[in-house]
PDB file of N, CA and C in Angstrom:
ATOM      1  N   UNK A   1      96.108  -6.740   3.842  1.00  0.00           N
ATOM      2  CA  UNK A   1      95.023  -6.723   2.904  1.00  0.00           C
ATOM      3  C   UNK A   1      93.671  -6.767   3.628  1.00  0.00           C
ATOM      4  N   UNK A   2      93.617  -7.634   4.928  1.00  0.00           N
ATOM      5  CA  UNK A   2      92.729  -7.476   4.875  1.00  0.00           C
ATOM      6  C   UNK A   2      91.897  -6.568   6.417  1.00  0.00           C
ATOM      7  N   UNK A   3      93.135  -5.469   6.656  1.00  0.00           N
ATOM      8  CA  UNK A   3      92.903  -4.391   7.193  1.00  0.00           C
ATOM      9  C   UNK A   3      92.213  -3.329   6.119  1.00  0.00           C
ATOM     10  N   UNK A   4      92.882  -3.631   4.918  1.00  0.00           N
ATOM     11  CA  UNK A   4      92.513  -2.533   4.025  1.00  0.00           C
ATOM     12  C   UNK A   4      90.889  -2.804   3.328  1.00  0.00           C
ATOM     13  N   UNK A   5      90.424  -4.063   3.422  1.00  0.00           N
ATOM     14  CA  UNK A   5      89.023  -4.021   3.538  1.00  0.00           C
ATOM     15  C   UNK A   5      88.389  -3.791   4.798  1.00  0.00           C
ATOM     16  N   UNK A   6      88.863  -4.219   5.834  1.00  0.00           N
ATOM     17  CA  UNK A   6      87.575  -3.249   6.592  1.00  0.00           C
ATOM     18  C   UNK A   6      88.096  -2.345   6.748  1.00  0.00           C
ATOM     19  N   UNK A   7      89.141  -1.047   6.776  1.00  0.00           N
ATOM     20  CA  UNK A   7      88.751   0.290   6.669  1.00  0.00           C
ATOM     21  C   UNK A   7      87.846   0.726   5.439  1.00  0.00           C
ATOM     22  N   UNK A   8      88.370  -0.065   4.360  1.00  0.00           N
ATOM     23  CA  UNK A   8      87.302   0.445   2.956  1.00  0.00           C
ATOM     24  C   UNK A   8      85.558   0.237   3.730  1.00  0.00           C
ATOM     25  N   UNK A   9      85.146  -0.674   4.164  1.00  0.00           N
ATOM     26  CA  UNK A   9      83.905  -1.109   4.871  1.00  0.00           C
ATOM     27  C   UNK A   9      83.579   0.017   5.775  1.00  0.00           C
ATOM     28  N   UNK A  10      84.347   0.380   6.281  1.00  0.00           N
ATOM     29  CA  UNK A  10      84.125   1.370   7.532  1.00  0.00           C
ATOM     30  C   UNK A  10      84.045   2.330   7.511  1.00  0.00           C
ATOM     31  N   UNK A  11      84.772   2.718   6.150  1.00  0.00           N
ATOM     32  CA  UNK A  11      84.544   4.305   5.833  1.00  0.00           C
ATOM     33  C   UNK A  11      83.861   4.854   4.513  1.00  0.00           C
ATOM     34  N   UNK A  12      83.299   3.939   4.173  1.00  0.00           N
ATOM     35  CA  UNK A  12      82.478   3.353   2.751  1.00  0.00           C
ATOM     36  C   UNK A  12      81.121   4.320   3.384  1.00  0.00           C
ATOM     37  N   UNK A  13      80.480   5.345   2.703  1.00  0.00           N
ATOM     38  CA  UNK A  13      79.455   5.836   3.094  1.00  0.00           C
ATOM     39  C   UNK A  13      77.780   4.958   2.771  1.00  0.00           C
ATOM     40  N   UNK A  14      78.138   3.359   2.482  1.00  0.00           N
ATOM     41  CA  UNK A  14      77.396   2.395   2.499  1.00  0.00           C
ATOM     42  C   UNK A  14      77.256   1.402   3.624  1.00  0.00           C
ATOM     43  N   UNK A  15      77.834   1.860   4.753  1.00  0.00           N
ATOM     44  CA  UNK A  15      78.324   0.750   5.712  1.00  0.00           C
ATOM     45  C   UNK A  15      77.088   0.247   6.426  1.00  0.00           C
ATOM     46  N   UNK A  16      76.596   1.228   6.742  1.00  0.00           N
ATOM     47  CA  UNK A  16      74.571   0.959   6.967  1.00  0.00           C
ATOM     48  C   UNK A  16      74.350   0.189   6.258  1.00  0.00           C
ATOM     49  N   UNK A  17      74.255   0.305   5.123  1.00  0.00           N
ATOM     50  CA  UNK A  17      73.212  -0.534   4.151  1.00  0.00           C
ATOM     51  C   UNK A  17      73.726  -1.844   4.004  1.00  0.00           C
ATOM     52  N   UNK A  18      75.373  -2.324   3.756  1.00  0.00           N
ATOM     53  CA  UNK A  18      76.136  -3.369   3.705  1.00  0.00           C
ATOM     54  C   UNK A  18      76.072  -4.425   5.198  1.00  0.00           C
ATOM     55  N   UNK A  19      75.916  -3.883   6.737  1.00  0.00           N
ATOM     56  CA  UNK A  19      75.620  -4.153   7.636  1.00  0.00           C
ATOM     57  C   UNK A  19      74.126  -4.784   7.625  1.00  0.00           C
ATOM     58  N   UNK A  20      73.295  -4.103   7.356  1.00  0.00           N
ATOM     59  CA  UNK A  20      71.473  -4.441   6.922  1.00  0.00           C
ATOM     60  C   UNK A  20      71.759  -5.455   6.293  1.00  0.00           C
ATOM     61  N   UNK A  21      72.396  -5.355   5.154  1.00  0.00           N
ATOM     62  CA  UNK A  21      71.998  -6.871   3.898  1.00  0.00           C
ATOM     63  C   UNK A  21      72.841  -8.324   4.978  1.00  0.00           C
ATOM     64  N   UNK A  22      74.152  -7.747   5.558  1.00  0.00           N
ATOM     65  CA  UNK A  22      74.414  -8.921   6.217  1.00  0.00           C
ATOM     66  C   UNK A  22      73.350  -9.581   7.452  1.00  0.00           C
ATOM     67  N   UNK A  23      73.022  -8.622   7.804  1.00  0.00           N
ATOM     68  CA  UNK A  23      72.457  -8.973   8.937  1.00  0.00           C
ATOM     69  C   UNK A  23      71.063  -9.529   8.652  1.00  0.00           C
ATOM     70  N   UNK A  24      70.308  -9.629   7.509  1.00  0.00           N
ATOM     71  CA  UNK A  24      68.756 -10.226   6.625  1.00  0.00           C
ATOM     72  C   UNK A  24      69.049 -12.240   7.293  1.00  0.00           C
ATOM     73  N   UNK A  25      70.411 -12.458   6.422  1.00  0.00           N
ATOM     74  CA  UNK A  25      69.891 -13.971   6.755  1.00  0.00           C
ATOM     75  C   UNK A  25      70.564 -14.467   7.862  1.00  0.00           C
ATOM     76  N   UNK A  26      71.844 -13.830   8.824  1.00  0.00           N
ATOM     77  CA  UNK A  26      71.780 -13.941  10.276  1.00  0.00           C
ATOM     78  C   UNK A  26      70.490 -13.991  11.237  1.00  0.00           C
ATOM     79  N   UNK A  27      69.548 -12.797  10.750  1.00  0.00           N
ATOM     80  CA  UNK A  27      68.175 -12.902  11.909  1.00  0.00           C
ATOM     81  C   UNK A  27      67.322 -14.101  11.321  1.00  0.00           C
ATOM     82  N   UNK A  28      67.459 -14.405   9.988  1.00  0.00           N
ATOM     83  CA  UNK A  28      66.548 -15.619   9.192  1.00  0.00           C
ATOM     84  C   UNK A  28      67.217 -16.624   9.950  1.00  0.00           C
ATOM     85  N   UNK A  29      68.608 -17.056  10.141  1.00  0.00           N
ATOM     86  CA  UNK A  29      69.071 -17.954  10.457  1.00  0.00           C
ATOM     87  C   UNK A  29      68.477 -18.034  12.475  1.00  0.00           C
ATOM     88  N   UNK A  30      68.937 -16.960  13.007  1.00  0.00           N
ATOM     89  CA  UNK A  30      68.751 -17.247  14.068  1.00  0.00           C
ATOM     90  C   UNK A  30      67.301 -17.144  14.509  1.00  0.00           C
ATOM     91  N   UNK A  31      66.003 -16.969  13.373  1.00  0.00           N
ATOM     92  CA  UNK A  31      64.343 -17.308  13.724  1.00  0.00           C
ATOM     93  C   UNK A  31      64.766 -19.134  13.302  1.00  0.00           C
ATOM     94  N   UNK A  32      65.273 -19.705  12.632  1.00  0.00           N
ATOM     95  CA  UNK A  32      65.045 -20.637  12.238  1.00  0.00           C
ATOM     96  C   UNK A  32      65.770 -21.842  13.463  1.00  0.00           C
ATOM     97  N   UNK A  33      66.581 -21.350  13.787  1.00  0.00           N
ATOM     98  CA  UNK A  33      67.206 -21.837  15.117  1.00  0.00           C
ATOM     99  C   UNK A  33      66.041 -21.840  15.887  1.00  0.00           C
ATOM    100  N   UNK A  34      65.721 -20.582  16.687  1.00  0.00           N
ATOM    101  CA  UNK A  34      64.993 -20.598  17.357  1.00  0.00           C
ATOM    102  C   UNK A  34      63.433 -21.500  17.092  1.00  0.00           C
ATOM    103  N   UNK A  35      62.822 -21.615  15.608  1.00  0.00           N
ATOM    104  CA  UNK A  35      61.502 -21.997  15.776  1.00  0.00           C
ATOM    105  C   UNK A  35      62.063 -23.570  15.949  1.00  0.00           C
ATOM    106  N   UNK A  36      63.255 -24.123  15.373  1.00  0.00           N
ATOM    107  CA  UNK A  36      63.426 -25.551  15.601  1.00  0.00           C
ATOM    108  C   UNK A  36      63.455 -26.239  17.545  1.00  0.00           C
ATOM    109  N   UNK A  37      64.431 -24.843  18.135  1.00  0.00           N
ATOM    110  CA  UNK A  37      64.275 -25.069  19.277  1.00  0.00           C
ATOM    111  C   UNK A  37      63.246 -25.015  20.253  1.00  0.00           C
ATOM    112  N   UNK A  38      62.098 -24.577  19.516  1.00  0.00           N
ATOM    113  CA  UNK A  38      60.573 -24.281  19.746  1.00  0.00           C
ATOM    114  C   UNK A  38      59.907 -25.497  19.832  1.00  0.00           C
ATOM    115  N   UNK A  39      59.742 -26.103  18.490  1.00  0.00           N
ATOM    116  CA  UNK A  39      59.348 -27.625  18.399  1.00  0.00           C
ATOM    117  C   UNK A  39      60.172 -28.789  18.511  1.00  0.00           C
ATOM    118  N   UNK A  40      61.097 -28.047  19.120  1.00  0.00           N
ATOM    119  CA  UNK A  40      61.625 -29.524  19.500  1.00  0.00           C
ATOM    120  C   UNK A  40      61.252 -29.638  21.099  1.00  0.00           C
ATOM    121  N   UNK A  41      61.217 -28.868  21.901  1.00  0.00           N
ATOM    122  CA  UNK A  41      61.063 -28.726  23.333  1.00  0.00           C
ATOM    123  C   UNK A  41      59.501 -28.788  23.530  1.00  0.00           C
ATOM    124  N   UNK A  42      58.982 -28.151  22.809  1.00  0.00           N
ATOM    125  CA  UNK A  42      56.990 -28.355  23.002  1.00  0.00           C
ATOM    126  C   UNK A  42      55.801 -29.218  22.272  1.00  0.00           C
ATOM    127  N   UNK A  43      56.719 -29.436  21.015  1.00  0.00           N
ATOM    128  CA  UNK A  43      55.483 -30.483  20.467  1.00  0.00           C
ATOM    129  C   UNK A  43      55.421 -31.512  21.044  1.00  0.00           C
ATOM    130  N   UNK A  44      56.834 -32.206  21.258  1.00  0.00           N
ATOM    131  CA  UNK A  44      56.828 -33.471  22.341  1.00  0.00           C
ATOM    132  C   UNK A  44      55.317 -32.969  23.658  1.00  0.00           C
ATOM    133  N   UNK A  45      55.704 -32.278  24.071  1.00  0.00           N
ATOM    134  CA  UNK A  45      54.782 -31.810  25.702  1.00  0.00           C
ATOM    135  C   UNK A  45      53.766 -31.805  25.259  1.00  0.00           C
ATOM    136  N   UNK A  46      53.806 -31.307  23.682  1.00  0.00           N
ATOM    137  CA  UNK A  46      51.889 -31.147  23.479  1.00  0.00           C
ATOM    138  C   UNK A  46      51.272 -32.361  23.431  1.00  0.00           C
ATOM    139  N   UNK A  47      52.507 -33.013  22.386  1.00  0.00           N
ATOM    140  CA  UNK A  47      51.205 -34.675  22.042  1.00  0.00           C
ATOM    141  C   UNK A  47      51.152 -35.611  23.145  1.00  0.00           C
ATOM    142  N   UNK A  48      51.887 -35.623  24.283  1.00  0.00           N
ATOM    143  CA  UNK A  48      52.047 -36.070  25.569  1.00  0.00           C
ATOM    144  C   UNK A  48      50.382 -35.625  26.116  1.00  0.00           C
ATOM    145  N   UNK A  49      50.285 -33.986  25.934  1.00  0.00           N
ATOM    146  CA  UNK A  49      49.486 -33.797  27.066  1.00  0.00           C
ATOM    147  C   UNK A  49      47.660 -34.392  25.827  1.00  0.00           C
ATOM    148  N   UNK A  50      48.033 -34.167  24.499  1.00  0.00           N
ATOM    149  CA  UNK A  50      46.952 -34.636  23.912  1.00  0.00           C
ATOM    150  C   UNK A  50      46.400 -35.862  23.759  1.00  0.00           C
ATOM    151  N   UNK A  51      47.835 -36.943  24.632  1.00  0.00           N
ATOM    152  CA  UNK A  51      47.124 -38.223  24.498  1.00  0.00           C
ATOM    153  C   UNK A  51      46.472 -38.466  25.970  1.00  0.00           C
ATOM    154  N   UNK A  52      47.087 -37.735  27.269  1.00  0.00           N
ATOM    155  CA  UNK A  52      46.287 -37.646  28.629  1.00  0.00           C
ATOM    156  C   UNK A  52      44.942 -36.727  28.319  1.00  0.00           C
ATOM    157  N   UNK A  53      44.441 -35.798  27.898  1.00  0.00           N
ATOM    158  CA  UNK A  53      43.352 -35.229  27.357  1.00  0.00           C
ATOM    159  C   UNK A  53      42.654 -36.421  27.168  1.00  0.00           C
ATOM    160  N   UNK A  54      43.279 -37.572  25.585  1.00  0.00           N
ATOM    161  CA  UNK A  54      42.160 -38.292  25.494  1.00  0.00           C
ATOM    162  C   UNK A  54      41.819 -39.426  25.868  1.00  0.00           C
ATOM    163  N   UNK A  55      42.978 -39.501  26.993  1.00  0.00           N
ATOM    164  CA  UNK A  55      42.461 -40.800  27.706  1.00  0.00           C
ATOM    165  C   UNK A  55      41.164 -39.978  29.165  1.00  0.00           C
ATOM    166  N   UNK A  56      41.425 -39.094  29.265  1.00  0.00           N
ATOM    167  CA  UNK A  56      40.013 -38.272  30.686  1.00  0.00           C
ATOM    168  C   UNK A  56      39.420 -38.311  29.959  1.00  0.00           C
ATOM    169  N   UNK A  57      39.127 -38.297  28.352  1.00  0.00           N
ATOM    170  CA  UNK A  57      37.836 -38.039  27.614  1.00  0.00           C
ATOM    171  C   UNK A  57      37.227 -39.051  27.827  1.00  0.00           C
ATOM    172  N   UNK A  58      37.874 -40.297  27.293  1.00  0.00           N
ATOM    173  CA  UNK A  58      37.611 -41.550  27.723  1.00  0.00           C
ATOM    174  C   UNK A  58      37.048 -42.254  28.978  1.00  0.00           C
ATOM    175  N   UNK A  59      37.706 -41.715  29.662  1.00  0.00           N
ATOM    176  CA  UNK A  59      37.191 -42.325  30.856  1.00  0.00           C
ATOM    177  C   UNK A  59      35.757 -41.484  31.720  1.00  0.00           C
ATOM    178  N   UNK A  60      35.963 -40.067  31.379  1.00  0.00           N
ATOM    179  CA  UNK A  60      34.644 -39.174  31.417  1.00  0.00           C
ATOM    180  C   UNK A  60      33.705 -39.646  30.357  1.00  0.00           C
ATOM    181  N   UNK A  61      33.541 -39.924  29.274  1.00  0.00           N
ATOM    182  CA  UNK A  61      32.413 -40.868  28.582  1.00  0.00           C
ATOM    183  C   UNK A  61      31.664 -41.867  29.318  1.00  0.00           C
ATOM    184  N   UNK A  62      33.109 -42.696  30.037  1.00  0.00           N
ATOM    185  CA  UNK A  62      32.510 -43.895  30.689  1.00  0.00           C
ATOM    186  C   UNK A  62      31.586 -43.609  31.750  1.00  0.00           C
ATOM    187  N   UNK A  63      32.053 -42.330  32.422  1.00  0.00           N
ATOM    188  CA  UNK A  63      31.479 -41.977  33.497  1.00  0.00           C
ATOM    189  C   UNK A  63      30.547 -41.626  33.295  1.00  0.00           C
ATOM    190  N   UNK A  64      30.625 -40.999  32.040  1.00  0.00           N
ATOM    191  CA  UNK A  64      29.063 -40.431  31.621  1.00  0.00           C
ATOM    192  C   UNK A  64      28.052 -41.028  31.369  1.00  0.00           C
ATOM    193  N   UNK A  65      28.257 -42.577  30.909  1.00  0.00           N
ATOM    194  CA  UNK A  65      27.659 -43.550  30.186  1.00  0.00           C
ATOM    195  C   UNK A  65      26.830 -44.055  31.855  1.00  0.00           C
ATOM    196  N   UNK A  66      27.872 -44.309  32.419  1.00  0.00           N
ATOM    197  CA  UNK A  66      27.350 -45.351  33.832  1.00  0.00           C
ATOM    198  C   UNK A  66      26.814 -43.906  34.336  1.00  0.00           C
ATOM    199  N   UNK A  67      26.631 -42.965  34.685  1.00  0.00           N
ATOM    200  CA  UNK A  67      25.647 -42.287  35.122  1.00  0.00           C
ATOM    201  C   UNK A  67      24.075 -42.318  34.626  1.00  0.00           C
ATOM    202  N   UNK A  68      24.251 -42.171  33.213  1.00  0.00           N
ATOM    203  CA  UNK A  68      22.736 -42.368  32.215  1.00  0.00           C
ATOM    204  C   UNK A  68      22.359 -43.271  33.114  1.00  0.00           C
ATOM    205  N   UNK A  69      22.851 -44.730  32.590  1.00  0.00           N
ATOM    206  CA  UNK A  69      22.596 -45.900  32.815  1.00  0.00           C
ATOM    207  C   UNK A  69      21.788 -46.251  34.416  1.00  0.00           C
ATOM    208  N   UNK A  70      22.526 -45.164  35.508  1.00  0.00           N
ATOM    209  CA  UNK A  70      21.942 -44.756  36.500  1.00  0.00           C
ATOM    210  C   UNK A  70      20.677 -44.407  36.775  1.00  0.00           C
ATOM    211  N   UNK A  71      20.648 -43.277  35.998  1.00  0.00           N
ATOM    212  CA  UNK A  71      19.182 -42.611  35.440  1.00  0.00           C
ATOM    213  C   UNK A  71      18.127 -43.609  34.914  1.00  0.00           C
ATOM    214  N   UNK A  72      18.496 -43.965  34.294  1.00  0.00           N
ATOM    215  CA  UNK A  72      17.571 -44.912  33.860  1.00  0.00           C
ATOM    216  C   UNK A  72      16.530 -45.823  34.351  1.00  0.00           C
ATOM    217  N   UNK A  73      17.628 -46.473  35.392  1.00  0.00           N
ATOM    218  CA  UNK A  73      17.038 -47.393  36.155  1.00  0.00           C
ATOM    219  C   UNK A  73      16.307 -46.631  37.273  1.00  0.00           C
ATOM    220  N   UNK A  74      17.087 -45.559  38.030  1.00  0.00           N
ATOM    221  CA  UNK A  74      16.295 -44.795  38.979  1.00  0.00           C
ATOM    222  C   UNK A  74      14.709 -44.505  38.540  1.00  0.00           C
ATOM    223  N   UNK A  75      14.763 -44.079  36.847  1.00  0.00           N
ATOM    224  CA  UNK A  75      13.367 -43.418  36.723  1.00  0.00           C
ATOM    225  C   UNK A  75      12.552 -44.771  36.709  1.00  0.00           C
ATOM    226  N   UNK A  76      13.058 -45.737  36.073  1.00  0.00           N
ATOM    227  CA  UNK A  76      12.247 -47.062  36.287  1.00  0.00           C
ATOM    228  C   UNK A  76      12.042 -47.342  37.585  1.00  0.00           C
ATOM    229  N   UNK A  77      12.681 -47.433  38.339  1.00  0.00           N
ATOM    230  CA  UNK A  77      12.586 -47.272  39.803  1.00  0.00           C
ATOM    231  C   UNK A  77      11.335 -46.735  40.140  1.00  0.00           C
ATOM    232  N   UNK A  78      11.333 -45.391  39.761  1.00  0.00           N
ATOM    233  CA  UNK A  78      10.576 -44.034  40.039  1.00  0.00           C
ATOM    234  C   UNK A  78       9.095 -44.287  39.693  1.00  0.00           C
ATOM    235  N   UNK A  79       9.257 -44.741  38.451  1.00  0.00           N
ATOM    236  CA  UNK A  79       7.615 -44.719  37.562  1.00  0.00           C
ATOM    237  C   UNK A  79       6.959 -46.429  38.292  1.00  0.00           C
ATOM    238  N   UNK A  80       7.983 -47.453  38.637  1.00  0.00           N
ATOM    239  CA  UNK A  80       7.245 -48.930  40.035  1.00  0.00           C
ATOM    240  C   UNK A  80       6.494 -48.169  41.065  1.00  0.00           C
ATOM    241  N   UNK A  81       7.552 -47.364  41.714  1.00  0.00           N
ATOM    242  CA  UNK A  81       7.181 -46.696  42.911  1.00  0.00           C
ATOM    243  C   UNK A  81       5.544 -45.962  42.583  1.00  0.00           C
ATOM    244  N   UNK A  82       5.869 -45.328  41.682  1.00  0.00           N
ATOM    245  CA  UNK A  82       4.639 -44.242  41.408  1.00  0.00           C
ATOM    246  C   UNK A  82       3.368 -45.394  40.999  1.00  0.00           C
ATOM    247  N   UNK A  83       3.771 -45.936  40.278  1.00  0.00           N
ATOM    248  CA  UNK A  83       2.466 -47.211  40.103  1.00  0.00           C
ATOM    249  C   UNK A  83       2.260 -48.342  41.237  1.00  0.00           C
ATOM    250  N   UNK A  84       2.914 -48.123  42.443  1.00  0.00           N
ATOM    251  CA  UNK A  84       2.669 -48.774  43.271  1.00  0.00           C
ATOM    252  C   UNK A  84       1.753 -48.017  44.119  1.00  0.00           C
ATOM    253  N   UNK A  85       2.489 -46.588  44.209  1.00  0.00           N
ATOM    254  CA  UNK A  85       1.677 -45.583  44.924  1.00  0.00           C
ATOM    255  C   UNK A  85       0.192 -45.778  44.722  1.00  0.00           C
ATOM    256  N   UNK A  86      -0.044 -45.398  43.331  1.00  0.00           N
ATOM    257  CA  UNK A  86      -1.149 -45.105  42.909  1.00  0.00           C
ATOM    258  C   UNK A  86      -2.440 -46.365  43.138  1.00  0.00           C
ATOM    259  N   UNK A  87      -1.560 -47.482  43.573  1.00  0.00           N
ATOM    260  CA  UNK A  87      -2.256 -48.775  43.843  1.00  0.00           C
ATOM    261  C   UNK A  87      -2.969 -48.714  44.903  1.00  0.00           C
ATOM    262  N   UNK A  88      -2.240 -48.428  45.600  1.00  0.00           N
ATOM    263  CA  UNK A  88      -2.135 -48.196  46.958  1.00  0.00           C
ATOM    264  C   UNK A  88      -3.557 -46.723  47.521  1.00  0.00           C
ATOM    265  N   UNK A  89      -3.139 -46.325  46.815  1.00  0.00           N
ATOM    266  CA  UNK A  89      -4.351 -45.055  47.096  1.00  0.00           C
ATOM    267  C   UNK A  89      -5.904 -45.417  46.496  1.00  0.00           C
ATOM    268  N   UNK A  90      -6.055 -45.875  45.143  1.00  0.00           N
ATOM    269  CA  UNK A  90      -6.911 -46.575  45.332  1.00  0.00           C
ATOM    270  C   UNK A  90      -7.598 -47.584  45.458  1.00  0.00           C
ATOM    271  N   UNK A  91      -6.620 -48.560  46.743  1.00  0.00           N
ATOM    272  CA  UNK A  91      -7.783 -49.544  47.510  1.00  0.00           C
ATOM    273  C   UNK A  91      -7.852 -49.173  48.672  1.00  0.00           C
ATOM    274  N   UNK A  92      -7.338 -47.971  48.939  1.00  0.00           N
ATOM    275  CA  UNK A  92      -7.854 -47.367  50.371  1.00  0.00           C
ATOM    276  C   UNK A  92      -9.075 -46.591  49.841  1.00  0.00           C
ATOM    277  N   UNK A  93      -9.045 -45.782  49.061  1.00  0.00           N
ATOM    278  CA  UNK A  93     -10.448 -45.074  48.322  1.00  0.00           C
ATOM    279  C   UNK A  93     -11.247 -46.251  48.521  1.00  0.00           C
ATOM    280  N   UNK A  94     -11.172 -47.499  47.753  1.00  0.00           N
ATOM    281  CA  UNK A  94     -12.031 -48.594  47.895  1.00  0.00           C
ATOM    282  C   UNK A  94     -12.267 -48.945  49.247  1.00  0.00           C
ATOM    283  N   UNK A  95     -11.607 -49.014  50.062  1.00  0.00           N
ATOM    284  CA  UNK A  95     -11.619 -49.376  51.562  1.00  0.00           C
ATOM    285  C   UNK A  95     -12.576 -48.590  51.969  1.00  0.00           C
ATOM    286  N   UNK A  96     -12.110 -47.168  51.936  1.00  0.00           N
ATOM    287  CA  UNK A  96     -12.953 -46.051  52.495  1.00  0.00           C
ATOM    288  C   UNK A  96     -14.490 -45.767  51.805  1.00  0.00           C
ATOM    289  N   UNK A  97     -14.573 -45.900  50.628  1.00  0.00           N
ATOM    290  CA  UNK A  97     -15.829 -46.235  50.337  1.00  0.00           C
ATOM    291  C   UNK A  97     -16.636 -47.716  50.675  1.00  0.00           C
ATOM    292  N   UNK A  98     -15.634 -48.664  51.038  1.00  0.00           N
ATOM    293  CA  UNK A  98     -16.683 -49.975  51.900  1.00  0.00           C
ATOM    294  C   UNK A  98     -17.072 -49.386  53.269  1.00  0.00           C
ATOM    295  N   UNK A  99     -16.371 -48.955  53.641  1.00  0.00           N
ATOM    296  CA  UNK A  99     -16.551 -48.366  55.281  1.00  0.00           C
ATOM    297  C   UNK A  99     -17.425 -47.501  55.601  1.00  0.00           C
ATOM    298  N   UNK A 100     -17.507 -46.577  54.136  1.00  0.00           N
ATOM    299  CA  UNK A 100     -18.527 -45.492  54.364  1.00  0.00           C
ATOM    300  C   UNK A 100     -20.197 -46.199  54.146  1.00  0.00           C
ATOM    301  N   UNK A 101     -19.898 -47.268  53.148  1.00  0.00           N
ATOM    302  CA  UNK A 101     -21.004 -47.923  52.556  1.00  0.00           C
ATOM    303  C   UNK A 101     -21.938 -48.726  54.240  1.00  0.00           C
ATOM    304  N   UNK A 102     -20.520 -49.300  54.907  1.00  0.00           N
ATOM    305  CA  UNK A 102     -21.017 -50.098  55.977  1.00  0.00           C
ATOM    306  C   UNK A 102     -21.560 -49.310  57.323  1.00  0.00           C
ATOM    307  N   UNK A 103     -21.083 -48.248  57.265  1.00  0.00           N
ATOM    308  CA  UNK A 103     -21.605 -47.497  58.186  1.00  0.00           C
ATOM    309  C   UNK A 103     -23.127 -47.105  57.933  1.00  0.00           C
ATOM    310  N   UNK A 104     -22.963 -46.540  56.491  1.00  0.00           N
ATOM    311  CA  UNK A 104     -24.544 -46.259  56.560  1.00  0.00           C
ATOM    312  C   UNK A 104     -25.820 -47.413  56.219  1.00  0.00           C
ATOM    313  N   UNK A 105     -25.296 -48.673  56.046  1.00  0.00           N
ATOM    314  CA  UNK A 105     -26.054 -49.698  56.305  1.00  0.00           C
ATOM    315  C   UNK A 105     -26.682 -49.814  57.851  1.00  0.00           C
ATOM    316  N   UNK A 106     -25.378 -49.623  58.605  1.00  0.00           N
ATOM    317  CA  UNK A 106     -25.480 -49.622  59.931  1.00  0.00           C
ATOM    318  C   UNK A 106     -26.317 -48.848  60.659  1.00  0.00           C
ATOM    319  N   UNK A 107     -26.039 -47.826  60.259  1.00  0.00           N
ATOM    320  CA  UNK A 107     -27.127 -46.627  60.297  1.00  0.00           C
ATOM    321  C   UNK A 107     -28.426 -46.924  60.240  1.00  0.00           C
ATOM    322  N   UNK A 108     -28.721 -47.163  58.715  1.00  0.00           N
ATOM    323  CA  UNK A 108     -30.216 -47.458  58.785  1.00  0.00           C
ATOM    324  C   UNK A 108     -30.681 -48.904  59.341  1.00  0.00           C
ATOM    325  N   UNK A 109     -29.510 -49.889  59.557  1.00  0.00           N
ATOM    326  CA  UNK A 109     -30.494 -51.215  60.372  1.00  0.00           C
ATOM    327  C   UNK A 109     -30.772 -50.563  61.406  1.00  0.00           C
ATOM    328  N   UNK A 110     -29.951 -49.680  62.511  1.00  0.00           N
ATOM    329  CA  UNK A 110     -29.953 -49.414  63.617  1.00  0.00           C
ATOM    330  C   UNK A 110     -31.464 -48.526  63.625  1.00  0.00           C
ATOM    331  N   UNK A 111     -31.845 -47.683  63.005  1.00  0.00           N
ATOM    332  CA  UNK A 111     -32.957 -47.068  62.566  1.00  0.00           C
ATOM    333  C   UNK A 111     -34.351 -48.158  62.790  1.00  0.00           C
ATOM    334  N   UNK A 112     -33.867 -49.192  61.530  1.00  0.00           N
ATOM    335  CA  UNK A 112     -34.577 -50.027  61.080  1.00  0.00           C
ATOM    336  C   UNK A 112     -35.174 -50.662  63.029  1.00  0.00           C
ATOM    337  N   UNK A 113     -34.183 -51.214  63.343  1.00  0.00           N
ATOM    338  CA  UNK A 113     -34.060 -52.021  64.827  1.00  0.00           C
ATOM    339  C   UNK A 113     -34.927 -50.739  66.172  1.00  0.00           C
ATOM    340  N   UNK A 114     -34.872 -50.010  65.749  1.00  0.00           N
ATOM    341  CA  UNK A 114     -35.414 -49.067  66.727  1.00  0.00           C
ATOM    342  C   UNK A 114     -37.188 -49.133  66.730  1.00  0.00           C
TER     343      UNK A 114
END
């Protein structure tokens, strides 16, 4: 009997089309295999690699943070320095204008003394 269905199958001028319909939820079945064997092997790897992602985020924040924090103080640094500078330049201006002042006192006593 059941030689006599598959010759009927085989020589059935539908055998194409009867082959096609079997074969619809074999390839459904074997995408569905496959996408399970998909996420089962990579989502693990992904959320693995998404929790190392956010721990470098983390720790690059920090880094980022203590760099500012760097900055900060450097420019404070920067703007002492510069107001020290600027101190500095003029009491030599002041210097240099006593010196210039004393010279030409000098000048004219020496005048004066002559």
């Amino acid at each position: 009997m059941e030689t006599e269905i598959v010759n009927a199958v085989v020589n059935s001028p539908n055998t194409i089309e009867i082959l096609l319909r079997a074969s619809g939820p074999l390839f459904g079945l074997l995408v569905l295999i496959g996408v399970f064997y998909t996420t089962h092997k990579y989502i693990p790897q992904m959320i693995s690699s998404f929790n190392n992602l956010s721990s470098e985020v983390k720790l690059m924040r920090e880094a980022l943070t203590a760099i500012s924090g760097r900055i900060d103080d450097t420019e404070e640094s920067t703007t002492n320095i510069t107001k020290r500078l600027d101190a500095i330049e003029m009491t030599l201006k002041k210097i240099n204008e006593d010196i210039t002042e004393i010279r030409i006192e000098n000048r004219v006593k020496g005048k004066d003394n002559e």
